[in-house]
PDB file of N, CA and C in Angstrom:
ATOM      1  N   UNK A   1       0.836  -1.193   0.000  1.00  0.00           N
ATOM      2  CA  UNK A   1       0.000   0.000   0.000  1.00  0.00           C
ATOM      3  C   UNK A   1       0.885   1.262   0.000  1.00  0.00           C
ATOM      4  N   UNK A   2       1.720   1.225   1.021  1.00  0.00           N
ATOM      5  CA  UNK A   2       2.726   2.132   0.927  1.00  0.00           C
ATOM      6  C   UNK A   2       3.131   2.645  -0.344  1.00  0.00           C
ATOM      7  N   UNK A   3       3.569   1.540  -1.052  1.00  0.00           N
ATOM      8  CA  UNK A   3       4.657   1.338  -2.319  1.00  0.00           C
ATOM      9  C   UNK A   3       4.190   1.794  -3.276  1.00  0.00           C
ATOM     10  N   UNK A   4       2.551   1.606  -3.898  1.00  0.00           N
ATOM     11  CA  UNK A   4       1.336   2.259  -4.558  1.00  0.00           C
ATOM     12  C   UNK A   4       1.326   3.754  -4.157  1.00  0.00           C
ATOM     13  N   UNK A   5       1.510   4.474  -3.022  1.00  0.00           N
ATOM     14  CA  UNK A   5       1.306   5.638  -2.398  1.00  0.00           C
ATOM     15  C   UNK A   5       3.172   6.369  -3.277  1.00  0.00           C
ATOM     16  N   UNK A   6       3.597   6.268  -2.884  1.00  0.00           N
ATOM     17  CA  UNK A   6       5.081   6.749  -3.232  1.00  0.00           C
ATOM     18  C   UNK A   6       4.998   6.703  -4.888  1.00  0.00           C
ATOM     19  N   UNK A   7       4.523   5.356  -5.332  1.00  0.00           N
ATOM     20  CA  UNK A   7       4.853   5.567  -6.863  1.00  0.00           C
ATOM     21  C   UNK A   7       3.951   6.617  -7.249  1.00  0.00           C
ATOM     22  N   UNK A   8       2.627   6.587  -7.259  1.00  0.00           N
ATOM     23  CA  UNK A   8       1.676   7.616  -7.103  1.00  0.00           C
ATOM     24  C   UNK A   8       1.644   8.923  -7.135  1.00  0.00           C
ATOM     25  N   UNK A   9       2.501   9.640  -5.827  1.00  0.00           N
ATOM     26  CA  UNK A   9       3.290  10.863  -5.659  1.00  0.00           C
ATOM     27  C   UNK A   9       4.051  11.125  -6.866  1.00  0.00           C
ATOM     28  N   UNK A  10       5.352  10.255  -7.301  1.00  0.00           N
ATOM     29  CA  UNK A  10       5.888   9.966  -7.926  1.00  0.00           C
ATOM     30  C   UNK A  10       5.763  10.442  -9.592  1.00  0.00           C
ATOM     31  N   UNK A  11       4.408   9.774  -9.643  1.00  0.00           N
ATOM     32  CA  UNK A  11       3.985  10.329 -10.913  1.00  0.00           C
ATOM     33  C   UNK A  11       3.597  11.282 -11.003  1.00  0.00           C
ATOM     34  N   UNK A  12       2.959  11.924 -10.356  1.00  0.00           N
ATOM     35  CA  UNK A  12       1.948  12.934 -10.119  1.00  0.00           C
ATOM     36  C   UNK A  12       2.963  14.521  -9.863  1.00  0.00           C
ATOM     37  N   UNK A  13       3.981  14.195  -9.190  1.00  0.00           N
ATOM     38  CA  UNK A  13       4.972  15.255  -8.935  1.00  0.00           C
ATOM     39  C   UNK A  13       4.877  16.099 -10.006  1.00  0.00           C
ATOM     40  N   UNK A  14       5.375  15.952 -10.989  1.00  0.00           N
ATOM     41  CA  UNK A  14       5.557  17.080 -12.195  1.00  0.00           C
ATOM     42  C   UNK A  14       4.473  17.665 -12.808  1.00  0.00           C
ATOM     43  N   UNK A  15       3.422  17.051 -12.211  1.00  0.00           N
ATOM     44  CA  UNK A  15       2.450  17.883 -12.457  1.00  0.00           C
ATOM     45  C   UNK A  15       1.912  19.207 -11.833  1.00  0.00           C
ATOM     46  N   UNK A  16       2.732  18.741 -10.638  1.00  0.00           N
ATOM     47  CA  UNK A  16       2.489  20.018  -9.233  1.00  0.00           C
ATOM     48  C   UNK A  16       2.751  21.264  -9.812  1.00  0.00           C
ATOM     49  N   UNK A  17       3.625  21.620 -10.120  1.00  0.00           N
ATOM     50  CA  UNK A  17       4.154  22.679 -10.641  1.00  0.00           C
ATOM     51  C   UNK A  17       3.193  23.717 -11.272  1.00  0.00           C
ATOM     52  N   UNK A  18       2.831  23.364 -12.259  1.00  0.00           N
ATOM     53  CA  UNK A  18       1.802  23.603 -13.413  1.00  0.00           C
ATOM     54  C   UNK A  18       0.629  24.378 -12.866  1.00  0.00           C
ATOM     55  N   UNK A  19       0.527  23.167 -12.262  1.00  0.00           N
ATOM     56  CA  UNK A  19      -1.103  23.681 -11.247  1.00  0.00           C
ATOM     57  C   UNK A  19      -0.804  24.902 -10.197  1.00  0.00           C
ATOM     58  N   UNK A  20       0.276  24.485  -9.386  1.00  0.00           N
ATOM     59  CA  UNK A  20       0.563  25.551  -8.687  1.00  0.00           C
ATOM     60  C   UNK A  20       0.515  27.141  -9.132  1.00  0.00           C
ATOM     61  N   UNK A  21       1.023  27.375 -10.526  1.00  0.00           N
ATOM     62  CA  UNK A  21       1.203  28.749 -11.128  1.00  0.00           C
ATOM     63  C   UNK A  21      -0.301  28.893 -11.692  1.00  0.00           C
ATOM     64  N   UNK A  22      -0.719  27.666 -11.779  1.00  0.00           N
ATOM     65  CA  UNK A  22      -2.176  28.063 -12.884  1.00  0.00           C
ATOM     66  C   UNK A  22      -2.826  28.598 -11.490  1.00  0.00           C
ATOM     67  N   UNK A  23      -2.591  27.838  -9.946  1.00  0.00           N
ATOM     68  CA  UNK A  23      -3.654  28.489  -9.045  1.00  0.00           C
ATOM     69  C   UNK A  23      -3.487  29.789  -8.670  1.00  0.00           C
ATOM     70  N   UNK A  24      -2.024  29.950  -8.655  1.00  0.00           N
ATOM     71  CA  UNK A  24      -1.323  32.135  -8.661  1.00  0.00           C
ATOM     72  C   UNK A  24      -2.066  32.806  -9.574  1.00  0.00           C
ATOM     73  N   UNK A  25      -2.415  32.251 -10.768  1.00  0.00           N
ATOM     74  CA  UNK A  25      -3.066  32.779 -11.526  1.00  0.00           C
ATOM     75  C   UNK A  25      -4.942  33.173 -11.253  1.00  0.00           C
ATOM     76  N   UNK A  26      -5.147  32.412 -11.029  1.00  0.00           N
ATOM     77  CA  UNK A  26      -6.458  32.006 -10.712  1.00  0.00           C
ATOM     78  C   UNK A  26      -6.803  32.714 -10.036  1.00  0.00           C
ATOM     79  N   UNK A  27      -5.646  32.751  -8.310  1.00  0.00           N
ATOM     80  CA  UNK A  27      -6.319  33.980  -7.304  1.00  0.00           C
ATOM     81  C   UNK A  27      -5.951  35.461  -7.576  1.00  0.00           C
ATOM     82  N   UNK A  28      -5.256  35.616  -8.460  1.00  0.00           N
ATOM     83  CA  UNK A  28      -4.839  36.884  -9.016  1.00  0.00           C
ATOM     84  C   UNK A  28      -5.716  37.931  -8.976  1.00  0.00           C
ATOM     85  N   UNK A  29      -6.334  37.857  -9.937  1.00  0.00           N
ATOM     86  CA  UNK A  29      -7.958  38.637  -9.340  1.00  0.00           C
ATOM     87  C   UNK A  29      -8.425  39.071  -7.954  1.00  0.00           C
ATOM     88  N   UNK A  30      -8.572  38.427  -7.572  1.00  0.00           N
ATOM     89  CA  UNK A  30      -9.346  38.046  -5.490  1.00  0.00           C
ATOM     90  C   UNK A  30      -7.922  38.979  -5.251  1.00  0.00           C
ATOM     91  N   UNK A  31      -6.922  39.119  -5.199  1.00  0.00           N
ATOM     92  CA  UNK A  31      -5.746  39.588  -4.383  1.00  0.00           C
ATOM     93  C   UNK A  31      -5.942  40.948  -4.887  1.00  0.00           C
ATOM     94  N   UNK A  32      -6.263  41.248  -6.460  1.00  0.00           N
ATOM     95  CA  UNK A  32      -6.150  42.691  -6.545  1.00  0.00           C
ATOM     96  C   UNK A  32      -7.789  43.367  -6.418  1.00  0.00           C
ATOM     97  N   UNK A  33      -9.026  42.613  -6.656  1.00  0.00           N
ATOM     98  CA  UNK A  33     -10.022  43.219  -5.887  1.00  0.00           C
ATOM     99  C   UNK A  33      -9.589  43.540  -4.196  1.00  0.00           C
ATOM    100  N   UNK A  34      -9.197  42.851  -3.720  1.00  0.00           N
ATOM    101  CA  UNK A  34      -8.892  42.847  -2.346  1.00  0.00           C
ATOM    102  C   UNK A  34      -8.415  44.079  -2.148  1.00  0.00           C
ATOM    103  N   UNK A  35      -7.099  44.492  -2.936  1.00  0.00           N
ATOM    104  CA  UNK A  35      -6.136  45.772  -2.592  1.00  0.00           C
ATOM    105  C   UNK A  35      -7.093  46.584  -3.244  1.00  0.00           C
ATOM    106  N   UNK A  36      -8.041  46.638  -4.135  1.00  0.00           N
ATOM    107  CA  UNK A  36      -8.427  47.957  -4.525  1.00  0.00           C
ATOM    108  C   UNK A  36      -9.924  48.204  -3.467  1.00  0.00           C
ATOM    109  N   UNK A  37      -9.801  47.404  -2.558  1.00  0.00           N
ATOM    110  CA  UNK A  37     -11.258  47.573  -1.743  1.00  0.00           C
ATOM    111  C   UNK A  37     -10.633  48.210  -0.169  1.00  0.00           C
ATOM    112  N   UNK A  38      -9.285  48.007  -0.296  1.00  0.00           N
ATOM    113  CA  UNK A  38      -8.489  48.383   0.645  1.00  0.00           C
ATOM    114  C   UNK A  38      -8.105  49.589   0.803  1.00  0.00           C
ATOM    115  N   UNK A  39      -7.942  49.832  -0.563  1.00  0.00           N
ATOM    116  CA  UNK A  39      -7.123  51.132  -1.303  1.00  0.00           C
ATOM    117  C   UNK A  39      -8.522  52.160  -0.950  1.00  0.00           C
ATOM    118  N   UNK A  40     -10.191  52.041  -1.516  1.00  0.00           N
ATOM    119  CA  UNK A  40     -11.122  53.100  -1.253  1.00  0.00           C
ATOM    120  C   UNK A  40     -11.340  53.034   0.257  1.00  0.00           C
ATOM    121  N   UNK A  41     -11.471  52.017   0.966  1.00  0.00           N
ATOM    122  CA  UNK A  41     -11.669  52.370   2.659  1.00  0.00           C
ATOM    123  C   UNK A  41     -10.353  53.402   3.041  1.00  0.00           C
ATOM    124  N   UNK A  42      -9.530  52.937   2.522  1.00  0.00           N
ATOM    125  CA  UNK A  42      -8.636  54.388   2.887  1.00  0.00           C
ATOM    126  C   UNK A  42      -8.526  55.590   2.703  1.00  0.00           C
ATOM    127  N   UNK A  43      -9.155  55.917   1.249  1.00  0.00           N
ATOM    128  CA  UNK A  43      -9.761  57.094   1.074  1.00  0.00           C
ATOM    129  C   UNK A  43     -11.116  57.230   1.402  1.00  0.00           C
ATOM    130  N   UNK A  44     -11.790  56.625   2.018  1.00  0.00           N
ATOM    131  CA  UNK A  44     -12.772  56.558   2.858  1.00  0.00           C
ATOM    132  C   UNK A  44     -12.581  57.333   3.818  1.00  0.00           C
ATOM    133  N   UNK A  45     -12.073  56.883   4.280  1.00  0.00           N
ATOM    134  CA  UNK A  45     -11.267  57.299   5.625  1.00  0.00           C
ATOM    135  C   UNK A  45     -10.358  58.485   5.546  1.00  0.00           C
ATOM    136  N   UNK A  46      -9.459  58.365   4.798  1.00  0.00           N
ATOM    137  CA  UNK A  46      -8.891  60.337   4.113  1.00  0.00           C
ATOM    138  C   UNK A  46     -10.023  61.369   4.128  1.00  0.00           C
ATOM    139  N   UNK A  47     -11.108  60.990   3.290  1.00  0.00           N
ATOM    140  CA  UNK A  47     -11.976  61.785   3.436  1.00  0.00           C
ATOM    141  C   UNK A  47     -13.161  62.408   4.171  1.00  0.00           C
ATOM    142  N   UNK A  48     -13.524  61.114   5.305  1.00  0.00           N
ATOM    143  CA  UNK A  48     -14.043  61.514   6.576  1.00  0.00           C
ATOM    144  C   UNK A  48     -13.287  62.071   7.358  1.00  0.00           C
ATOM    145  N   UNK A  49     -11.571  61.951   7.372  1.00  0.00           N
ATOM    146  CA  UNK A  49     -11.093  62.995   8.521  1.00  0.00           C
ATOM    147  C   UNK A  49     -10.920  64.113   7.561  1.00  0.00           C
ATOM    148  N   UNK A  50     -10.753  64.875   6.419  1.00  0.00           N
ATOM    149  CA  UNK A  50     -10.530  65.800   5.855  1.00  0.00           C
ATOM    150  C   UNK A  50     -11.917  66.405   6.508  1.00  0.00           C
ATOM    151  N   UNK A  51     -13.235  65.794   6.371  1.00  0.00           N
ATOM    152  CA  UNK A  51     -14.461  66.443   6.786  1.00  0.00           C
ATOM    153  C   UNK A  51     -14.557  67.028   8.069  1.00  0.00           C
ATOM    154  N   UNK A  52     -14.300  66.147   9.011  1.00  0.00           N
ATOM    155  CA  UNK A  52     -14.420  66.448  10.107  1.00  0.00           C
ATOM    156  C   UNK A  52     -13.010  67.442  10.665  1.00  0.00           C
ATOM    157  N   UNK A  53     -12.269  67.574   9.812  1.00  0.00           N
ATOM    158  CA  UNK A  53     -11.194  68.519  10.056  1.00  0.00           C
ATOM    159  C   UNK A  53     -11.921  69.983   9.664  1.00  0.00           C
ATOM    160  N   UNK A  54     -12.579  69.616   8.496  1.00  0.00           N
ATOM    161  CA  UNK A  54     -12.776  71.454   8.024  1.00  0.00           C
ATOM    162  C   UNK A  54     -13.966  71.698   8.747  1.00  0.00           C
ATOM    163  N   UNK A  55     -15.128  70.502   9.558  1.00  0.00           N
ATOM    164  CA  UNK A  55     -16.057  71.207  10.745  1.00  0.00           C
ATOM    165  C   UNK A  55     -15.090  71.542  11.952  1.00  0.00           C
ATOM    166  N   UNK A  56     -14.186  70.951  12.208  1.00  0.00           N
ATOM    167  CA  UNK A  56     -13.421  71.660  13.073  1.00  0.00           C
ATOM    168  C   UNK A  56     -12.806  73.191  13.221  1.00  0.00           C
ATOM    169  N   UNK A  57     -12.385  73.464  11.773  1.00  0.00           N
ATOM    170  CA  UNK A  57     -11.660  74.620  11.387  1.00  0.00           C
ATOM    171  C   UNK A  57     -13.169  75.528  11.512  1.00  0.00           C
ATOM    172  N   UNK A  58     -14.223  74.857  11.023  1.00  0.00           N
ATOM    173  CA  UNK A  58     -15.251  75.950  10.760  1.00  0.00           C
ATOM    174  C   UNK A  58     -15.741  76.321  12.473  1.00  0.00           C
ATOM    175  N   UNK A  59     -16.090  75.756  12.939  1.00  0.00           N
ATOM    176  CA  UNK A  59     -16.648  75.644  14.265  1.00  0.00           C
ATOM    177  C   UNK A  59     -15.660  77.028  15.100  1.00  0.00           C
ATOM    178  N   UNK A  60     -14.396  76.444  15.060  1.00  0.00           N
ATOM    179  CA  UNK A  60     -13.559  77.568  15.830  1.00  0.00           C
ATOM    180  C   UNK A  60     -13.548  78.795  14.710  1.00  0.00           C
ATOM    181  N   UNK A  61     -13.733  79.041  13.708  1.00  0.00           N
ATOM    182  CA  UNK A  61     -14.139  80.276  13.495  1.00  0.00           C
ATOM    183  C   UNK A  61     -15.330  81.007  13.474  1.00  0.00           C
ATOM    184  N   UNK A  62     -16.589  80.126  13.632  1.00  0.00           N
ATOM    185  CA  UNK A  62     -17.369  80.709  14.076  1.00  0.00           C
ATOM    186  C   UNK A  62     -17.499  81.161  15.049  1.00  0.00           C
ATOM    187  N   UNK A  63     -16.719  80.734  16.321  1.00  0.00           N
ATOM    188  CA  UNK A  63     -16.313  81.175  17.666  1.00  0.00           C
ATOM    189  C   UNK A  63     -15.907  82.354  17.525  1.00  0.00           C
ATOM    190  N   UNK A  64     -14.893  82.414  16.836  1.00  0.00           N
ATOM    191  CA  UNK A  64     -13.898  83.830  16.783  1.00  0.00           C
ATOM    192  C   UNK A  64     -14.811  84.676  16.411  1.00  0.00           C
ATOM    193  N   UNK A  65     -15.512  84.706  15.526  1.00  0.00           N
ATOM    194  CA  UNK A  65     -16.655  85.354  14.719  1.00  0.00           C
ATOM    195  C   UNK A  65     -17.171  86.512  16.238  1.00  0.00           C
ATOM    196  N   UNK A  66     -18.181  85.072  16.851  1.00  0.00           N
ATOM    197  CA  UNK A  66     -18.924  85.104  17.920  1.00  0.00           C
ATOM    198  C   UNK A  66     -17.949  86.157  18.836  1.00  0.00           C
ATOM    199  N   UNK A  67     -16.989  85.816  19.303  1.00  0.00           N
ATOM    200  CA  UNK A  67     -16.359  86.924  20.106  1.00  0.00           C
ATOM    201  C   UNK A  67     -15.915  88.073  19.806  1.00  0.00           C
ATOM    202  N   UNK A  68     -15.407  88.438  18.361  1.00  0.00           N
ATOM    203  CA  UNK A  68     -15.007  89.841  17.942  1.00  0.00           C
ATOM    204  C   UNK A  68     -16.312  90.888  18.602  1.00  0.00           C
ATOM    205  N   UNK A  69     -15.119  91.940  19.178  1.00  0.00           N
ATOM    206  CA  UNK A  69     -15.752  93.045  19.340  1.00  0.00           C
ATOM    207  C   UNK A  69     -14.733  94.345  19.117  1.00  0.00           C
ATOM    208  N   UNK A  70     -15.316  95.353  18.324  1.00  0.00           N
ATOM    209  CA  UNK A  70     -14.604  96.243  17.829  1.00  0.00           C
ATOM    210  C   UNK A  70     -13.268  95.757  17.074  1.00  0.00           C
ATOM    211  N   UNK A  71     -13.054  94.850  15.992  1.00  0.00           N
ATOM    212  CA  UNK A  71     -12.516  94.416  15.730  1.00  0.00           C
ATOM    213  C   UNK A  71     -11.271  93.562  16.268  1.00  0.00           C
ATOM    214  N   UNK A  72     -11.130  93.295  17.851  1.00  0.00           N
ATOM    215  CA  UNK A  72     -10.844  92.298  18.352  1.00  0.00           C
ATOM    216  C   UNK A  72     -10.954  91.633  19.252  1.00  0.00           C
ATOM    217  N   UNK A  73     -10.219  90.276  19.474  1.00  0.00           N
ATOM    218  CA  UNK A  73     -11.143  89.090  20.119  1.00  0.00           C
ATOM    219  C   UNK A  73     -11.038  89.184  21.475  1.00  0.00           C
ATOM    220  N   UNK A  74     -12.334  89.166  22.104  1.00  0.00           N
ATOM    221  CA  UNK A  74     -12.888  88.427  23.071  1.00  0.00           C
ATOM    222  C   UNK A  74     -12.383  87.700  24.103  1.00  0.00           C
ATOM    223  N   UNK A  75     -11.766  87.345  25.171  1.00  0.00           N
ATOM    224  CA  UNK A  75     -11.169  86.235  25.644  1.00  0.00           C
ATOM    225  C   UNK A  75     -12.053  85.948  26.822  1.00  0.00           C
TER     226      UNK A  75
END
């Protein structure tokens, strides 16, 4: 049984190869959907903190706004 098992391998070896690159191939796709789904959550994400940066910027100048008197600020 053994001996059947080894020759088996045996034959079959040089075929490994083949298949192996045909399966690199295969997931090729899946790996670069992957990075480009990776790639927009990050500008996802660039662009929710860009947002919440310029309500930030806006907010404290509406403050400043709010406190000018006679052309300067408030403390």
């Amino acid at each position: 049984m053994k001996e059947m098992m080894q020759e088996e391998i045996k034959e079959l070896e040089p075929s490994l190869a083949p298949m192996e690159e045909e399966l690199k191939i295969l997931l090729l796709p899946k790996i670069l959907t992957t990075g480009k789904m990776l790639l927009l959550k990050f500008v996802e994400q660039l662009v929710e903190m860009k947002h919440n940066y310029l309500l930030v910027i806006y907010y404290v100048c509406t403050l400043d706004l709010l406190n000018l008197k006679d052309g300067k600020l408030t403390s």
